[in-house]
Protein backbone atom coordinates (compact mmCIF):
# COMPACT_ATOMS: atom_id res chain seq x y z
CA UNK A 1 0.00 0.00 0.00
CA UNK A 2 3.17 2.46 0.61
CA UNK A 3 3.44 2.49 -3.08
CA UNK A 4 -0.68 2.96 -3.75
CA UNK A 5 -0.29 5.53 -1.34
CA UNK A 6 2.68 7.40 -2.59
CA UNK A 7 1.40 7.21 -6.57
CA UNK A 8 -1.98 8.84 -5.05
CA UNK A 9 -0.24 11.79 -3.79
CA UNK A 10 2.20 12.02 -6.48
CA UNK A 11 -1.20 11.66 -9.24
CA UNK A 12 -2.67 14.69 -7.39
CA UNK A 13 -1.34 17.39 -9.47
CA UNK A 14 0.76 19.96 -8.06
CA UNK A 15 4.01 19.18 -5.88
CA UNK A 16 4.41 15.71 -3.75
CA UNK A 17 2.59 15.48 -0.78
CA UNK A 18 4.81 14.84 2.27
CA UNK A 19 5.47 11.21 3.31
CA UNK A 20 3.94 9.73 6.37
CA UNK A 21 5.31 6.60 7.53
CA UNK A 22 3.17 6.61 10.34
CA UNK A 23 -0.19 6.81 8.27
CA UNK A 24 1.23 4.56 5.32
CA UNK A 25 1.76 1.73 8.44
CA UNK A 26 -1.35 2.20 9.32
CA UNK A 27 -3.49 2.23 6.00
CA UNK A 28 -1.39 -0.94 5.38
CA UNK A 29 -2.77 -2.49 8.64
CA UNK A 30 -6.44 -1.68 7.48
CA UNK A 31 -5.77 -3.21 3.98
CA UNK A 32 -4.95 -6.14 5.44
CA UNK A 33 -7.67 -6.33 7.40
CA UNK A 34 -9.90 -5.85 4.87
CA UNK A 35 -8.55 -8.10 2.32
CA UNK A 36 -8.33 -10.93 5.25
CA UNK A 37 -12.13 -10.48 5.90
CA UNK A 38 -12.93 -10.45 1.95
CA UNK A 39 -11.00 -13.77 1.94
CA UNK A 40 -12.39 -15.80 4.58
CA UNK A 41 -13.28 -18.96 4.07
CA UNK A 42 -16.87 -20.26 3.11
CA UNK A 43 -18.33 -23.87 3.69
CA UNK A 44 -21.26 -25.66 1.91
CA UNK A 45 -22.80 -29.11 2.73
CA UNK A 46 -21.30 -31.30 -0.46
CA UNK A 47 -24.87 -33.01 -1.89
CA UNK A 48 -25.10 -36.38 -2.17
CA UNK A 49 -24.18 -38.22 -5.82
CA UNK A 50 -22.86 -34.41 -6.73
CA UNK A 51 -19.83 -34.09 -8.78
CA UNK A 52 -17.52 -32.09 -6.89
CA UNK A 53 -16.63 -29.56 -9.68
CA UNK A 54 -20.07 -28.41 -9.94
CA UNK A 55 -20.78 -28.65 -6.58
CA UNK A 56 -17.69 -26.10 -5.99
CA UNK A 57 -19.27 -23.95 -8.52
CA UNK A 58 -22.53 -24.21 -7.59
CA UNK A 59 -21.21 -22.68 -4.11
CA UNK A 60 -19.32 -20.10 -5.41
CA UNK A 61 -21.75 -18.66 -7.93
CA UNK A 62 -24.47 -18.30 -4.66
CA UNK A 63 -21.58 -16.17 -2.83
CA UNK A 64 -20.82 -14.01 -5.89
CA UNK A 65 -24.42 -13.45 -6.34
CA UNK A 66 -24.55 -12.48 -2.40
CA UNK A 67 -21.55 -10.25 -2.80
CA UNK A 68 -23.53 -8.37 -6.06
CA UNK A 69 -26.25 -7.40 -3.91
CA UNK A 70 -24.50 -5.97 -1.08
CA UNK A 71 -21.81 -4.36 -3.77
CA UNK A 72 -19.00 -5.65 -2.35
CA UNK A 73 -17.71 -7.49 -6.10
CA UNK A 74 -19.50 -5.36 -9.88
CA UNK A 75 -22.58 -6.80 -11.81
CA UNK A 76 -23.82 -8.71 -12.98
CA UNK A 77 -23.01 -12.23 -12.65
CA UNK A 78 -21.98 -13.45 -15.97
CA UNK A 79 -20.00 -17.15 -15.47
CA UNK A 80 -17.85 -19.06 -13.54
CA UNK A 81 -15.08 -21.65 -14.36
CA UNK A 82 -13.63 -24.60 -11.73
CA UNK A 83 -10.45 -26.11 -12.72
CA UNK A 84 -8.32 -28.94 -10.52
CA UNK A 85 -5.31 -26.72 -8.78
CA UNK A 86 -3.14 -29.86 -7.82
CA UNK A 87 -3.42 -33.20 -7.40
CA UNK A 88 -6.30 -35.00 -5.17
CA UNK A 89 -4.58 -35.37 -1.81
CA UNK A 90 -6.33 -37.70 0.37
CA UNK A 91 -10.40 -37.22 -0.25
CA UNK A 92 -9.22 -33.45 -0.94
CA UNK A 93 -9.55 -31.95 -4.18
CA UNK A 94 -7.90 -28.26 -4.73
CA UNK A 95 -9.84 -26.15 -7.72
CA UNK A 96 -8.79 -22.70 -8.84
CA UNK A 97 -11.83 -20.65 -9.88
CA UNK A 98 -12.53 -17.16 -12.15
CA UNK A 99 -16.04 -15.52 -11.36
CA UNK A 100 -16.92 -13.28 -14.33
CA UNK A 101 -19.28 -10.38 -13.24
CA UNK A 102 -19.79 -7.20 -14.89
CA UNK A 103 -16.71 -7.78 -17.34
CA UNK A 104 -14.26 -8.31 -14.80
CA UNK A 105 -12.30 -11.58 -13.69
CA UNK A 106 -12.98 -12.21 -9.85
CA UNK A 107 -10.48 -15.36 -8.96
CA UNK A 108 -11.51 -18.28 -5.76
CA UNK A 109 -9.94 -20.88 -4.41
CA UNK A 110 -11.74 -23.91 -3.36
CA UNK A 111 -11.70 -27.36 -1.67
CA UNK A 112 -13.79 -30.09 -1.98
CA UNK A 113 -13.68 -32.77 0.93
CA UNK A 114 -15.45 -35.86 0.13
CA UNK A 115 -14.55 -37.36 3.87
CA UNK A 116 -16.23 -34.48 5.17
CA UNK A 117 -18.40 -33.80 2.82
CA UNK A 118 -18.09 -30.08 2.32
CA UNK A 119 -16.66 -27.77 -0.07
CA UNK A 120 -14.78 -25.06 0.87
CA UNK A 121 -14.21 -21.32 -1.18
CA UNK A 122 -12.12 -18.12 -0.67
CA UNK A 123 -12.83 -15.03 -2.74
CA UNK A 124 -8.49 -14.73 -3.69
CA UNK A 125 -8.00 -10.73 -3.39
CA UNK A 126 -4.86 -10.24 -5.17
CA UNK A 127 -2.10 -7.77 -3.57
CA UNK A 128 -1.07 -4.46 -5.10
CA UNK A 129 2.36 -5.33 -4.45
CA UNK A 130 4.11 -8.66 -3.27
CA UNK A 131 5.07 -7.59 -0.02
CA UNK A 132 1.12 -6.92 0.79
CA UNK A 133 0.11 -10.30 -0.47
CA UNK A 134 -2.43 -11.87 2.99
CA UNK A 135 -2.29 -15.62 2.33
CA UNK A 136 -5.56 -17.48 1.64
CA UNK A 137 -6.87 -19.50 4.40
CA UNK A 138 -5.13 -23.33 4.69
CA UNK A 139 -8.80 -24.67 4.67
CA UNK A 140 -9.12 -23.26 1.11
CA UNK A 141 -6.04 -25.36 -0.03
CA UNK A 142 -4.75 -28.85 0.08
């Protein structure tokens, strides 16, 4: 966020606004925050005789749709896409997802558990710079 922060003041027009250290730490902070709670995991029951795939997709469109209507992701909800991300480990399988809503390319990363029964989904908010990345929750990945 340093860098968002210091290409917003420097984008402003006239000369560079002073550095803050101090408030870049903390808008960093919040960020993370935010981007922590916009990644937290999301569990569904796994339905009986499903494939897991769809089920996984099935999931994640409901959520999207949820996260239209209270505006936190664009409209409307166009598609989504499941594809294996790894090998089956166990009775885990690891998808990577892309949620297409109002043109833009929303990515999730999902689990489904056949032991368990459950599938698993993180909305993946990716980081502005490398050194903000917030890791995805373990339960979203095998």
């Amino acid at each position: 966020m340093i860098g968002l922060v210091s290409a917003v003041h420097s984008s402003n027009g006239g000369s560079p606004a002073p550095e803050n250290p101090a408030a870049a730490l903390q808008a960093n902070r919040e960020s993370q925050i935010v981007v922590t709670q916009d990644q937290a995991p999301h569990s569904a029951p796994l339905p009986r005789g499903s494939r897991p795939r769809l089920a996984l997709e099935r999931s994640i469109a409901v959520d999207a749709r949820e996260r239209i209507h209270h505006q936190e992701i664009t409209g409307p909800f166009e598609s989504i896409r499941c594809a294996r991300g790894g090998p089956r480990r166990a009775a885990r399988e690891a998808f990577r997802c892309t949620v297409v809503a109002g043109n833009l390319s929303y990515p999730f990363l999902g689990v489904v558990d056949l032991r368990a029964g459950t599938v698993t989904w993180c909305k993946r908010d990716p980081p502005p710079t490398p050194a903000l990345d917030v890791a995805v929750s373990r339960r979203c990945r095998t």
